[in-house]
N, C-alpha and C. Protein backbone atom coordinates (compact mmCIF):
# COMPACT_ATOMS: atom_id res chain seq x y z
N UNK A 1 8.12 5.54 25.68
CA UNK A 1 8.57 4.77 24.53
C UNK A 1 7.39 4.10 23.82
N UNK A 2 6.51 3.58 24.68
CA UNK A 2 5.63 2.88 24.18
C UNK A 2 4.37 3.95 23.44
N UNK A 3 3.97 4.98 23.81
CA UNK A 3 3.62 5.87 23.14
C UNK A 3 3.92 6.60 21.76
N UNK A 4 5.18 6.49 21.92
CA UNK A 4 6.22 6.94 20.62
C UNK A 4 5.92 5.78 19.72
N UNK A 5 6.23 4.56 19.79
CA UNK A 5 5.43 3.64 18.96
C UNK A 5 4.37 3.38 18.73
N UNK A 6 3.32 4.13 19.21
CA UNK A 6 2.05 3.68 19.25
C UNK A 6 1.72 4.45 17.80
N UNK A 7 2.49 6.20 18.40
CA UNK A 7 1.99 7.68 17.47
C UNK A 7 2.68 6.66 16.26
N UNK A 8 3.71 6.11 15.69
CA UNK A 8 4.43 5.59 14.73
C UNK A 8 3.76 4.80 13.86
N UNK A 9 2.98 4.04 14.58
CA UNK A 9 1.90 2.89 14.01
C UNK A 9 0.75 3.81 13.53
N UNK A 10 0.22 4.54 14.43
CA UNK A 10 -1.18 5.48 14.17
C UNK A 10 -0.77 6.42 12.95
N UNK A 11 -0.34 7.09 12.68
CA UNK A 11 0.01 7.86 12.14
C UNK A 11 -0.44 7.22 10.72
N UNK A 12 -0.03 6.31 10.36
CA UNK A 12 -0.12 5.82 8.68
C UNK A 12 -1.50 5.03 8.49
N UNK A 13 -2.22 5.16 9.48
CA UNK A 13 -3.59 4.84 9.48
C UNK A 13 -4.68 5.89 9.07
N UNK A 14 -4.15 7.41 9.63
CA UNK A 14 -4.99 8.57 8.59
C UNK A 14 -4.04 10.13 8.71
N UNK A 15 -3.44 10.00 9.78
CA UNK A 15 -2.82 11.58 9.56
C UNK A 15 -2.06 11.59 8.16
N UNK A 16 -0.75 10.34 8.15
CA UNK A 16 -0.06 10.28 6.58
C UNK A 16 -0.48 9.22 6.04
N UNK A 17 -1.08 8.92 5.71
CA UNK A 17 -2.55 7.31 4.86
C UNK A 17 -1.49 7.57 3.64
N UNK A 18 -0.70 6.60 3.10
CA UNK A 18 -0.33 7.18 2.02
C UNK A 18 -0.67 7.65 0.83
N UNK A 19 -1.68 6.65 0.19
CA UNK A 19 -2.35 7.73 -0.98
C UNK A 19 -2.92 8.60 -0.61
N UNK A 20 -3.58 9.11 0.29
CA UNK A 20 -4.71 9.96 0.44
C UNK A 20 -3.83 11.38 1.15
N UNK A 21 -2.85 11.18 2.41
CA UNK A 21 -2.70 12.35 2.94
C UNK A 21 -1.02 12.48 2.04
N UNK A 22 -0.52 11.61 1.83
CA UNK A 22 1.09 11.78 1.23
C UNK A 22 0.89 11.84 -0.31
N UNK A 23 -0.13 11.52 -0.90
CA UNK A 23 -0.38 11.37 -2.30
C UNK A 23 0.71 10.35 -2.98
N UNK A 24 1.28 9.12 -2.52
CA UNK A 24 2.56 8.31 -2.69
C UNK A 24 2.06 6.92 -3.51
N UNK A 25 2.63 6.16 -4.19
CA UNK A 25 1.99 4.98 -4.17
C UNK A 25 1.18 4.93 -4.92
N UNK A 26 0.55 6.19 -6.06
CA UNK A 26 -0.33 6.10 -6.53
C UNK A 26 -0.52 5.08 -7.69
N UNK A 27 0.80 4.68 -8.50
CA UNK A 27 0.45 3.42 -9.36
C UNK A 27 -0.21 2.56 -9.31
N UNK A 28 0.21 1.45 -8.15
CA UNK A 28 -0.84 0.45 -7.68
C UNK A 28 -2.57 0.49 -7.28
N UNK A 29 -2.47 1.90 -6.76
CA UNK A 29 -3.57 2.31 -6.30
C UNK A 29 -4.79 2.05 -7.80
N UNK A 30 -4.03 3.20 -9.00
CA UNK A 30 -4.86 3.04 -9.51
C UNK A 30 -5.23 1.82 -10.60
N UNK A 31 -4.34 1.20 -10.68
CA UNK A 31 -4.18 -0.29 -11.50
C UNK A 31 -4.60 -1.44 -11.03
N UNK A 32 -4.81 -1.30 -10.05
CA UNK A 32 -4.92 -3.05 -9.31
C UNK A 32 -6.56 -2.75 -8.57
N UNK A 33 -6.54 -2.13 -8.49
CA UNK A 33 -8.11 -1.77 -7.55
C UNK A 33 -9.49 -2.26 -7.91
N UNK A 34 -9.85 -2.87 -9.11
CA UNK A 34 -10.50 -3.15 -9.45
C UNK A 34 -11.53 -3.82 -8.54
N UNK A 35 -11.00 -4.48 -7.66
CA UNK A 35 -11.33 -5.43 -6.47
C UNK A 35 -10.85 -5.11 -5.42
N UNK A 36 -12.01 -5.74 -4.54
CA UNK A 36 -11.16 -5.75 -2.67
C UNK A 36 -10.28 -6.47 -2.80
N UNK A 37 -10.40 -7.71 -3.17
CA UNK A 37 -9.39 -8.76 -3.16
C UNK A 37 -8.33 -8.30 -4.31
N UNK A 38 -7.94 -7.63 -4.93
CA UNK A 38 -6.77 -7.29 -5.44
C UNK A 38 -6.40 -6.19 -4.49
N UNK A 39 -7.19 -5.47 -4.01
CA UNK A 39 -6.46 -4.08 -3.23
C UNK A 39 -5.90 -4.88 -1.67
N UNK A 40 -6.86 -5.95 -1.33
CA UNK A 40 -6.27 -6.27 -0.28
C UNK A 40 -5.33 -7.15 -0.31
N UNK A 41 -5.01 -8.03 -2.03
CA UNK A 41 -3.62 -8.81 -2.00
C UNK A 41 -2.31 -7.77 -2.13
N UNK A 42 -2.41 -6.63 -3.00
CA UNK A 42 -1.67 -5.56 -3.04
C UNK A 42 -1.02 -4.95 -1.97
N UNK A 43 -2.35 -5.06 -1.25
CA UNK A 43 -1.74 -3.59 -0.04
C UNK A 43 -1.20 -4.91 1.29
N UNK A 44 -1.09 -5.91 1.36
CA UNK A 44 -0.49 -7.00 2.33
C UNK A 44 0.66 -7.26 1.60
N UNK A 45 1.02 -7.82 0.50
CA UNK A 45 2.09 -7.89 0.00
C UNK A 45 3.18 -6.55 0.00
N UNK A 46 1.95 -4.90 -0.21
CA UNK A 46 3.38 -4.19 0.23
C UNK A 46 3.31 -3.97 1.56
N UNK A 47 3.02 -4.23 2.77
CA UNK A 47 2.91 -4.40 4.32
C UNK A 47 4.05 -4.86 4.41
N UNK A 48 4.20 -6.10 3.83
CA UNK A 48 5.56 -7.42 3.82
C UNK A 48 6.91 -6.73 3.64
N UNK A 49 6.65 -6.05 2.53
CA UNK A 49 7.96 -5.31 2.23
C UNK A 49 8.34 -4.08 3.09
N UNK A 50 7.06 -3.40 3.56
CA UNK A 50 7.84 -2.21 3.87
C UNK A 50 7.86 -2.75 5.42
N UNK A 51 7.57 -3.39 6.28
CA UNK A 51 8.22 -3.77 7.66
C UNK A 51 9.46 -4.64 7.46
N UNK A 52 9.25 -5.70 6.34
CA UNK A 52 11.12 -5.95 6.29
C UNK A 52 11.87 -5.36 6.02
N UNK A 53 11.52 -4.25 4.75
CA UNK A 53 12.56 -3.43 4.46
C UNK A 53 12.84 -2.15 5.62
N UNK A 54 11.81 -1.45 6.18
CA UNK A 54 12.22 -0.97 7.76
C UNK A 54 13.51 -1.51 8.65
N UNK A 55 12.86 -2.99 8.74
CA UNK A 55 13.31 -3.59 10.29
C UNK A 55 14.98 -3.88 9.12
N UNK A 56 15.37 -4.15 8.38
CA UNK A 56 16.41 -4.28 8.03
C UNK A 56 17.49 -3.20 7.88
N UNK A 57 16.83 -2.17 6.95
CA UNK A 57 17.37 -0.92 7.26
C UNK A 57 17.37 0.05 8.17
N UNK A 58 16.49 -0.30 9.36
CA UNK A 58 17.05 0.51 10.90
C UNK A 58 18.26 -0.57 11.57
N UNK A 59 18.28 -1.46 11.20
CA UNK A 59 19.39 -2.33 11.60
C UNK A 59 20.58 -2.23 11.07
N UNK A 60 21.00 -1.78 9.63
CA UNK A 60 22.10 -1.53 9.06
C UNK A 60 22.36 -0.09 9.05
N UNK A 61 21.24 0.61 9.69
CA UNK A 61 21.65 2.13 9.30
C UNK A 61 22.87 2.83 9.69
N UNK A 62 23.78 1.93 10.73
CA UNK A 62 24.78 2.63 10.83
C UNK A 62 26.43 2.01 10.48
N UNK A 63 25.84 0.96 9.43
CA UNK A 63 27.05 0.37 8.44
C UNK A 63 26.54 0.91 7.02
N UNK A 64 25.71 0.91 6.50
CA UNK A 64 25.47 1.22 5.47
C UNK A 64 25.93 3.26 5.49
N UNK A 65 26.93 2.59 4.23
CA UNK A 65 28.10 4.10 3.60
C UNK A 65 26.65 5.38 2.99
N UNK A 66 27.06 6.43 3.45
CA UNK A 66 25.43 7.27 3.06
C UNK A 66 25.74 7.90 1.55
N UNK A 67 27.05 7.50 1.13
CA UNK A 67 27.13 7.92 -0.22
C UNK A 67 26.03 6.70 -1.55
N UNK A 68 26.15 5.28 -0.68
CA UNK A 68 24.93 4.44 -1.77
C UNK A 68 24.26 3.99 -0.87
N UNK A 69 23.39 4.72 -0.08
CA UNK A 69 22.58 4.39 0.70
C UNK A 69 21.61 3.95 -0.08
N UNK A 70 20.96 4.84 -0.98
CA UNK A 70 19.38 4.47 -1.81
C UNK A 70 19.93 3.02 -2.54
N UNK A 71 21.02 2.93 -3.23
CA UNK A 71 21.01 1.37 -4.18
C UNK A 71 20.84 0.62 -2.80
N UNK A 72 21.66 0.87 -1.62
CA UNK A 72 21.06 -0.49 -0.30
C UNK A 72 20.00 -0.47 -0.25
N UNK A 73 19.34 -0.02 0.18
CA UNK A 73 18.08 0.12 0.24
C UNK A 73 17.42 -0.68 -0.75
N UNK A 74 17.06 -0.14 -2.04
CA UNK A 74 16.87 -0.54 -3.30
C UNK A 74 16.90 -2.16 -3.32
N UNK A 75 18.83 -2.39 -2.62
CA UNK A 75 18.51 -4.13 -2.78
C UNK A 75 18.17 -5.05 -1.98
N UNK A 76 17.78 -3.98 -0.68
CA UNK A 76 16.57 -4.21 0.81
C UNK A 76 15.25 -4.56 0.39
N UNK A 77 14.95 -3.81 -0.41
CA UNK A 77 13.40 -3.81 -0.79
C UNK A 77 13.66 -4.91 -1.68
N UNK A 78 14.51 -5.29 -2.63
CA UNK A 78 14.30 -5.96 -3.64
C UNK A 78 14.12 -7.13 -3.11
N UNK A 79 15.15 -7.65 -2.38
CA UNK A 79 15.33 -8.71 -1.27
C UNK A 79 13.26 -9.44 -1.40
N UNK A 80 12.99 -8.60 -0.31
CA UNK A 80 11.66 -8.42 -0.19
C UNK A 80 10.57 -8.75 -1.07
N UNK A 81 10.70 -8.14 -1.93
CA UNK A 81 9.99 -8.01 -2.50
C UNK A 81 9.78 -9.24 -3.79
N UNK A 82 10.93 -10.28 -3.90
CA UNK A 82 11.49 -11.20 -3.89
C UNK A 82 10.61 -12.54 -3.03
N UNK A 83 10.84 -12.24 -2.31
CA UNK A 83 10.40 -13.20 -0.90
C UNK A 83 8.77 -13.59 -1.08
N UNK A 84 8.09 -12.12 -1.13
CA UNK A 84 6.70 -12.04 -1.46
C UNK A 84 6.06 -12.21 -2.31
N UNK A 85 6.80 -12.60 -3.75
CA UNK A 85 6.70 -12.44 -5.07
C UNK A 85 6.53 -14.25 -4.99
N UNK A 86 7.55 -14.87 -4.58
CA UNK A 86 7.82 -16.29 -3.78
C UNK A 86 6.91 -17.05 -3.45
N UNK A 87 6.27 -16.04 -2.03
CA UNK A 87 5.10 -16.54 -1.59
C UNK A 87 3.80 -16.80 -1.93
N UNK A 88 3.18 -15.80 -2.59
CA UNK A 88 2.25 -15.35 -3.55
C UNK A 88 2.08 -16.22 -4.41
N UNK A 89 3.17 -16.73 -5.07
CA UNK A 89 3.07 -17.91 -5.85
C UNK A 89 2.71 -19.20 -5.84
N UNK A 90 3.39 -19.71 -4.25
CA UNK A 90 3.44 -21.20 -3.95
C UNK A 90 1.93 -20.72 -2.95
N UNK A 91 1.61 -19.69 -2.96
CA UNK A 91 0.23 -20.06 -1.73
C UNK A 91 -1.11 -19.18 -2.80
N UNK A 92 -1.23 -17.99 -3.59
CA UNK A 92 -2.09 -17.59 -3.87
C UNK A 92 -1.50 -17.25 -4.97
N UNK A 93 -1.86 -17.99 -6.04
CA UNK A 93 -1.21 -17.97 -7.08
C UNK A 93 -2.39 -17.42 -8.29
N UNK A 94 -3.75 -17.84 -8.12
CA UNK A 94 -4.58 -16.34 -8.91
C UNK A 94 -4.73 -15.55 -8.56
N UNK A 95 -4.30 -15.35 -7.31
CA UNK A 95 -3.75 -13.71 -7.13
C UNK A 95 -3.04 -13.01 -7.81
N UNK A 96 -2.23 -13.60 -7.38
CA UNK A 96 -0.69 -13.13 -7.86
C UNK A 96 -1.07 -13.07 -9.51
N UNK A 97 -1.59 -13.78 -10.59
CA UNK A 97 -1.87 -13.70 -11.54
C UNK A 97 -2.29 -12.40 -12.07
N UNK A 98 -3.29 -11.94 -10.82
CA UNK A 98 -4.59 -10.72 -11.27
C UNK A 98 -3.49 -9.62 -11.33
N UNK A 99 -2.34 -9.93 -10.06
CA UNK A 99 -1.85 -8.35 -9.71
C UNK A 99 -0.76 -8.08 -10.88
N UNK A 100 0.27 -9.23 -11.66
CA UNK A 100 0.83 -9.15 -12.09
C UNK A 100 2.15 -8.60 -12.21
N UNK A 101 2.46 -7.88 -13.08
CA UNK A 101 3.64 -7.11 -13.07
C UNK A 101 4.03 -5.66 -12.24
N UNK A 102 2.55 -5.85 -10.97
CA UNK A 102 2.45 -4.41 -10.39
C UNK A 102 3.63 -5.12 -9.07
N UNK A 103 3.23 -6.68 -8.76
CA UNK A 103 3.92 -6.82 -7.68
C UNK A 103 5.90 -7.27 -7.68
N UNK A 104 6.18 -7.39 -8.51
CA UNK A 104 7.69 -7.05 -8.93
C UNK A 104 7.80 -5.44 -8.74
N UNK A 105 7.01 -4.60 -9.28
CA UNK A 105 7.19 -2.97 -9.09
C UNK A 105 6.99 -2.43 -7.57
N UNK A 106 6.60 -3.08 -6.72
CA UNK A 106 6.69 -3.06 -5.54
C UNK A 106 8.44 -2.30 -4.90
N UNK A 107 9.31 -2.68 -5.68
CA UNK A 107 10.86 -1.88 -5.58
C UNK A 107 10.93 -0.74 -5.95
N UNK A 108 10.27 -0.55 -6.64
CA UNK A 108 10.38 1.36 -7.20
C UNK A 108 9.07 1.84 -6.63
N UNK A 109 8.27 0.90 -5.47
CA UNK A 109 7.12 2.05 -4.67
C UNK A 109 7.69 3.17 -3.79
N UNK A 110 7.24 4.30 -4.28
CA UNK A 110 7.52 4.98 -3.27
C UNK A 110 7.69 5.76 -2.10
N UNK A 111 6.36 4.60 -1.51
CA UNK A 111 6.00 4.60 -0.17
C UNK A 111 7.09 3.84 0.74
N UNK A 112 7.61 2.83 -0.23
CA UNK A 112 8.41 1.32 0.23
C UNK A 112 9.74 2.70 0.30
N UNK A 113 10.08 2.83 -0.45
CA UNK A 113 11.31 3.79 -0.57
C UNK A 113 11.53 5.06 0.27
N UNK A 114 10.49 5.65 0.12
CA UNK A 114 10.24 6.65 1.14
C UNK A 114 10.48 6.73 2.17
N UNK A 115 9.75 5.94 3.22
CA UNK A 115 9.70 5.12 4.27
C UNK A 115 11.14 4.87 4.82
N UNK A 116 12.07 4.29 4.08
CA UNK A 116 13.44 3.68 4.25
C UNK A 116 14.54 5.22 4.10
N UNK A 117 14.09 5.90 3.39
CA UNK A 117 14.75 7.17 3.44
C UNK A 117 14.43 8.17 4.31
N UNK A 118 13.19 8.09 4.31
CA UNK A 118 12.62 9.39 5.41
C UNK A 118 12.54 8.94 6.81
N UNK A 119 12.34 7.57 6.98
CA UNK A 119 12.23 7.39 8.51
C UNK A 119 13.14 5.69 8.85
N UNK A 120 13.42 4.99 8.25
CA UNK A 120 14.43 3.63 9.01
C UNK A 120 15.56 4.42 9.03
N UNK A 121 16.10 5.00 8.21
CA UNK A 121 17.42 4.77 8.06
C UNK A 121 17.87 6.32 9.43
N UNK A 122 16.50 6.69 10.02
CA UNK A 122 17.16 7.38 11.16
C UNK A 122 16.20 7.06 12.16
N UNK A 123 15.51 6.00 12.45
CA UNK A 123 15.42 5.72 13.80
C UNK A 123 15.41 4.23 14.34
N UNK A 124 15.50 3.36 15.44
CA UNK A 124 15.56 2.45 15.90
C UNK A 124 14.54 1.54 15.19
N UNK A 125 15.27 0.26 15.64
CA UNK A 125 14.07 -0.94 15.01
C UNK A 125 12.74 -1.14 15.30
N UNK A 126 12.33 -0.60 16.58
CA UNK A 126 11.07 -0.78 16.53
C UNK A 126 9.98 0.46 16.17
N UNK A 127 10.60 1.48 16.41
CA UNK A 127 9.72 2.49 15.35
C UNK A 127 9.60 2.14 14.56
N UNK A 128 10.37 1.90 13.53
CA UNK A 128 10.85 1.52 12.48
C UNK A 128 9.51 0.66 11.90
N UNK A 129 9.87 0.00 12.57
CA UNK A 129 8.96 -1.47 12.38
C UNK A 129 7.54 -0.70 12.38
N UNK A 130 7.19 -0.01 13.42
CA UNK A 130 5.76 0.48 14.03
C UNK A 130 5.21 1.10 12.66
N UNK A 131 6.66 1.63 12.00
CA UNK A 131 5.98 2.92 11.01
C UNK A 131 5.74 2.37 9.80
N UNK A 132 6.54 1.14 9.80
CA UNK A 132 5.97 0.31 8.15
C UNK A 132 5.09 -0.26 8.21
N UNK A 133 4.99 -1.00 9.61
CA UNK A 133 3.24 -1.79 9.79
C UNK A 133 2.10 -0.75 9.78
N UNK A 134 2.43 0.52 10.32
CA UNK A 134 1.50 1.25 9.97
C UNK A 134 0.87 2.03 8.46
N UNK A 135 2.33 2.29 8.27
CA UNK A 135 2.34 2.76 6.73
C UNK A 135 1.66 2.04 6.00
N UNK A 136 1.81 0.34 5.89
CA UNK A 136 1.44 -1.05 5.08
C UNK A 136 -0.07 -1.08 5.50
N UNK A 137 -0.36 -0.64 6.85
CA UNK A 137 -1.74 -1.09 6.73
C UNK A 137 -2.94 -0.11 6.22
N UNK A 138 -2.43 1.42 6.39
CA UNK A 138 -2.88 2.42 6.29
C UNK A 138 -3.06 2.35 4.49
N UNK A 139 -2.47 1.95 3.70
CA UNK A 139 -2.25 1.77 2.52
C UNK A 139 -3.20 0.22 2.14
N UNK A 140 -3.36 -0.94 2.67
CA UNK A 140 -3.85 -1.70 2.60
C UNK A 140 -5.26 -1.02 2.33
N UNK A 141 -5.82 -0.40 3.60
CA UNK A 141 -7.58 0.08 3.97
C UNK A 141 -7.68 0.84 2.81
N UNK A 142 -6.62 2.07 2.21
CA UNK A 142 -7.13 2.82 0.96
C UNK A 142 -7.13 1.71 -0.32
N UNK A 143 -6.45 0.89 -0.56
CA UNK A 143 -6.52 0.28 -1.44
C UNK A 143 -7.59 -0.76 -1.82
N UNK A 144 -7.98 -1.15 -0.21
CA UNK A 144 -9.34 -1.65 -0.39
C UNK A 144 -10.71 -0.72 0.01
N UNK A 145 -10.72 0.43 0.00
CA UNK A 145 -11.77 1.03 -0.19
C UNK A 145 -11.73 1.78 -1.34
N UNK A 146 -11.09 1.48 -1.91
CA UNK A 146 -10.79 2.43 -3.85
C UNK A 146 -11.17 1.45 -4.41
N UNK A 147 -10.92 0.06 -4.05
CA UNK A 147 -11.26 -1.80 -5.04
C UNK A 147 -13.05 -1.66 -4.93
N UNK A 148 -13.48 -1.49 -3.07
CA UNK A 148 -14.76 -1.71 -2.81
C UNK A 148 -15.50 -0.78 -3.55
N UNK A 149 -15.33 0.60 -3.61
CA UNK A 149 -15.89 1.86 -4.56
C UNK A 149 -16.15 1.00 -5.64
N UNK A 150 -14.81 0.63 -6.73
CA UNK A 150 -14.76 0.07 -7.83
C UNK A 150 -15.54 -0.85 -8.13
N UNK A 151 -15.35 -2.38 -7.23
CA UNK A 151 -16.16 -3.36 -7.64
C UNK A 151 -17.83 -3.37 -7.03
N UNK A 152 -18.30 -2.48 -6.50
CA UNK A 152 -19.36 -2.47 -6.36
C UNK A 152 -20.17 -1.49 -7.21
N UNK A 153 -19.77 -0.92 -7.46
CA UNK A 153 -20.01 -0.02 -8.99
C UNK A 153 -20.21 -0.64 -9.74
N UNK A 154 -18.89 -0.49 -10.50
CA UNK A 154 -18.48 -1.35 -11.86
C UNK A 154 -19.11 -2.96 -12.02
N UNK A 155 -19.38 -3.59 -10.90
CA UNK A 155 -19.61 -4.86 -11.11
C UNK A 155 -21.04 -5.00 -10.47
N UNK A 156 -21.28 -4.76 -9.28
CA UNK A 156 -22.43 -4.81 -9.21
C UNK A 156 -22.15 -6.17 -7.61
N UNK A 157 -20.97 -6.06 -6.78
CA UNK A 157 -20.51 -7.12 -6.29
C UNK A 157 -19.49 -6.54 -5.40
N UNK A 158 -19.36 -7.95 -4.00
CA UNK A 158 -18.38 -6.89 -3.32
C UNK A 158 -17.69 -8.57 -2.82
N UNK A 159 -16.14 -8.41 -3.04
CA UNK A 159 -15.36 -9.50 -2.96
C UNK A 159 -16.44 -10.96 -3.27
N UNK A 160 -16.72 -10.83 -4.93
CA UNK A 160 -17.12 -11.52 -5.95
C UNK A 160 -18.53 -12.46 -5.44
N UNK A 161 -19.46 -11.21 -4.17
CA UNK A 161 -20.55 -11.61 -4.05
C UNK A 161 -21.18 -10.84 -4.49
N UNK A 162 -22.28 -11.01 -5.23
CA UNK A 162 -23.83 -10.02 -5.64
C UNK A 162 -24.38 -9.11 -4.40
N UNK A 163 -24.62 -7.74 -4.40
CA UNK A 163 -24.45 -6.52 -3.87
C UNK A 163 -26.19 -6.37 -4.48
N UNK A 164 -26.35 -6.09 -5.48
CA UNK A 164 -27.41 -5.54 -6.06
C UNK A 164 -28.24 -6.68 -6.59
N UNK A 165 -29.37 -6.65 -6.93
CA UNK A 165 -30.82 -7.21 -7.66
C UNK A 165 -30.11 -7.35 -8.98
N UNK A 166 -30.87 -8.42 -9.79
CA UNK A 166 -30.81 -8.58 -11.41
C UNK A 166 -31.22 -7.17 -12.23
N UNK A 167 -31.69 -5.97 -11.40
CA UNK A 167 -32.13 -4.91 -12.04
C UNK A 167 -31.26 -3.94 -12.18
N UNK A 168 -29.80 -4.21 -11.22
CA UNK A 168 -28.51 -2.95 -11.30
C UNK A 168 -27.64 -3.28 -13.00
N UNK A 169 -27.57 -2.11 -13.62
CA UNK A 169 -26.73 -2.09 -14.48
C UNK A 169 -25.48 -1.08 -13.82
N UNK A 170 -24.51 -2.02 -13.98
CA UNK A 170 -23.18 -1.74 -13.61
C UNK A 170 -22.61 -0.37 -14.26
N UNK A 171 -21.79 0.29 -13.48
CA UNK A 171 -21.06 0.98 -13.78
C UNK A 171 -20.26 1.27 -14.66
N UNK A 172 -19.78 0.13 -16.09
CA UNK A 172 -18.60 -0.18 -16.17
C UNK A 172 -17.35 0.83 -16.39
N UNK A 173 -17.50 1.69 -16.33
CA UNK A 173 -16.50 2.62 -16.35
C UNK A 173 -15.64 2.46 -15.17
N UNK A 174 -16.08 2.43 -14.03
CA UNK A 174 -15.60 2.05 -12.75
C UNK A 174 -14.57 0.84 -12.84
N UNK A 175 -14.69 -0.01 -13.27
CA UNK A 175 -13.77 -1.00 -13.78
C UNK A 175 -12.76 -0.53 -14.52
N UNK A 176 -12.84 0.15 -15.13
CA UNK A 176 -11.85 0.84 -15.93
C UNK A 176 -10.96 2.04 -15.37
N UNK A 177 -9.86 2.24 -16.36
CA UNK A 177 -8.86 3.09 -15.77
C UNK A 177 -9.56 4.78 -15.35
N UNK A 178 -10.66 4.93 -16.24
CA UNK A 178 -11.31 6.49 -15.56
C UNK A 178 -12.33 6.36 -14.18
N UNK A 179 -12.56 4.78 -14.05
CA UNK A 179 -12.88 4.81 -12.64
C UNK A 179 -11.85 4.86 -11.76
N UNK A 180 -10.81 4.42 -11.94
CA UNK A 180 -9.62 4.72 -10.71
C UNK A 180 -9.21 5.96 -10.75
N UNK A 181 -9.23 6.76 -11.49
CA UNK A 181 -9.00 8.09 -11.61
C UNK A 181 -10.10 8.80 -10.88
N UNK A 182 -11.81 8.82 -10.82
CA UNK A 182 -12.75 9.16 -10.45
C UNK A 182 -12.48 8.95 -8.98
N UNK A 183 -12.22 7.52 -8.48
CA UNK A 183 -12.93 7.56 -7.23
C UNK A 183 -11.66 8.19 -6.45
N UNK A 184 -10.10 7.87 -7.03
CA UNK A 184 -8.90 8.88 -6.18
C UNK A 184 -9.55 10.02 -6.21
N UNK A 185 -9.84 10.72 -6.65
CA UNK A 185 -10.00 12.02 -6.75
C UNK A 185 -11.58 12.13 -6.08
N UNK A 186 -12.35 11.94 -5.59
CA UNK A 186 -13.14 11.90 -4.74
C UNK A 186 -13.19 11.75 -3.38
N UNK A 187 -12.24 10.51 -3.43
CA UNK A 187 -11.51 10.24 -1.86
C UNK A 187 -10.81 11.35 -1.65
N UNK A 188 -9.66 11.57 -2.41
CA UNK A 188 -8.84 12.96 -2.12
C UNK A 188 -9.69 14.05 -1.62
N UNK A 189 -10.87 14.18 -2.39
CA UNK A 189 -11.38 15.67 -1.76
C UNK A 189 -12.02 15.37 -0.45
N UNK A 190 -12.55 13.93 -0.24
CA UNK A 190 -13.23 14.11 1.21
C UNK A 190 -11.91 13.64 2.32
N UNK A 191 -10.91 13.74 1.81
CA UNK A 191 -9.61 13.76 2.50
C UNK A 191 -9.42 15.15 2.75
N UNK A 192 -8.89 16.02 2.04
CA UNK A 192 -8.88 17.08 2.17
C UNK A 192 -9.71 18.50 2.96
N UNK A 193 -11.19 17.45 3.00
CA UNK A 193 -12.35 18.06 4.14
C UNK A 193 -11.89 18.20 5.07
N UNK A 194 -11.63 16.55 5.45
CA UNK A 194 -11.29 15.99 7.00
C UNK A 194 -10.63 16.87 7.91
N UNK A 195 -10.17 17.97 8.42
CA UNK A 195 -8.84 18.00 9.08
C UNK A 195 -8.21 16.89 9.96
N UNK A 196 -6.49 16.86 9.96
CA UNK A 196 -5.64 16.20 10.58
C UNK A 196 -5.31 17.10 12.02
N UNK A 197 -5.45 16.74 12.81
CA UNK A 197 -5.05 16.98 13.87
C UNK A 197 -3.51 16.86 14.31
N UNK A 198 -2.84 17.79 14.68
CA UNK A 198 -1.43 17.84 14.40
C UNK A 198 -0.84 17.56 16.25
C-alpha cells in the first residue's frame, strides 16, 4: 500500500510533470512565469486546490450521480479555489495582485480537472491525496523553472536579486509573452530527450 502511494506521489514529479510530460495547464504556465515568485505563488496555490479537490472527490465518489459528475467537481474545485483566492489575500496580497485573474481560473485548470476525472473520482483518499500533492508539486518545480529561465534572462535577477554585473543587458523578450513560448518549447524538447521509464 505504502508503495502504491509512494508511485502516486512520484509520478507527477517527472514521469506525468504536468506541463512537460501531459502538456496540461499550459495557460498559467505561460502567463504568470515571469518570476520564481509568481511561478512558485501559482504552482502552491494550485497544490491547494488539487489535494482538496482530490481528497474531497475520492470521498464523495460514491454519492456523487455520474450523470453531473464534472459540474460536482467543477463546484469542488470552485469551493477551493475560493478558499485560496481568500488566503492569498489576507496573507500575500502582492502576490495575489501579480497573479491576478489567472488565480480565479484555477477552476477551468485542467490539470485541477483532470486529476478529479481521471484519477479521485476512482480511487481511495489517500492515493488520491498522494496524486494531487504530487501532481501540485510536480507543476509547482515546472512553473518555477520556466519563471527562473524567464527572470534571469529577461531581467537579469533571480527571485528579485541581481544574478549578473552592471554589464548584462537583459533579455527582454524573455519577459514577454514570446519568452514563455521559447523557453516551453525548449523544456519540452529536453523533455522529450529524457526517456520515462515505464
Amino acid at each position: 500500500m505504502s508503495k502504491s502511494i509512494a508511485r502516486e506521489f512520484a509520478k507527477g514529479l517527472w514521469s506525468e510533470i504536468p506541463p512537460f510530460r501531459l502538456v496540461l495547464g499550459l495557460c498559467p504556465v505561460l502567463a504568470v512565469t515571469m518570476s520564481v515568485e509568481n511561478g512558485i505563488g501559482m504552482g502552491l496555490a494550485t497544490t491547494f486546490v488539487l489535494v482538496g479537490s482530490n481528497f474531497l472527490v475520492s470521498l464523495l465518489r460514491n454519492v456523487i450521480p455520474p450523470k453531473i459528475r464534472i459540474a460536482c467537481f467543477i463546484i469542488i474545485i470552485a469551493t477551493f479555489v475560493t478558499m485560496v483566492e481568500f488566503i492569498m489575500q489576507a496573507y500575500v496580497y502582492p502576490l495575489y495582485l501579480k497573479l491576478g485573474i489567472f488565480i480565479p481560473l484555477i477552476v477551468v485548470n485542467c490539470v485541477v480537472l483532470g486529476r478529479a476525472e481521471a484519477f479521485a473520482c476512482k480511487n481511495p483518499i489517500l492515493p488520491s491525496l498522494a496524486d494531487g500533492l504530487g501532481m501540485g508539486l510536480g507543476f509547482t518545480l515546472s512553473l518555477s523553472l520556466i519563471g527562473a529561465f524567464r527572470e534571469v534572462l529577461g531581467n537579469g535577477t533571480f527571485l528579485g536579486l541581481q544574478v549578473f554585473g552592471d554589464a548584462f543587458v537583459p533579455f527582454g523578450v524573455m519577459v514577454k509573452a514570446p519568452g514563455a513560448f521559447v523557453t516551453l518549447g525548449l523544456l519540452l524538447a529536453f523533455m522529450n530527450l529524457v526517456p520515462v521509464k515505464k
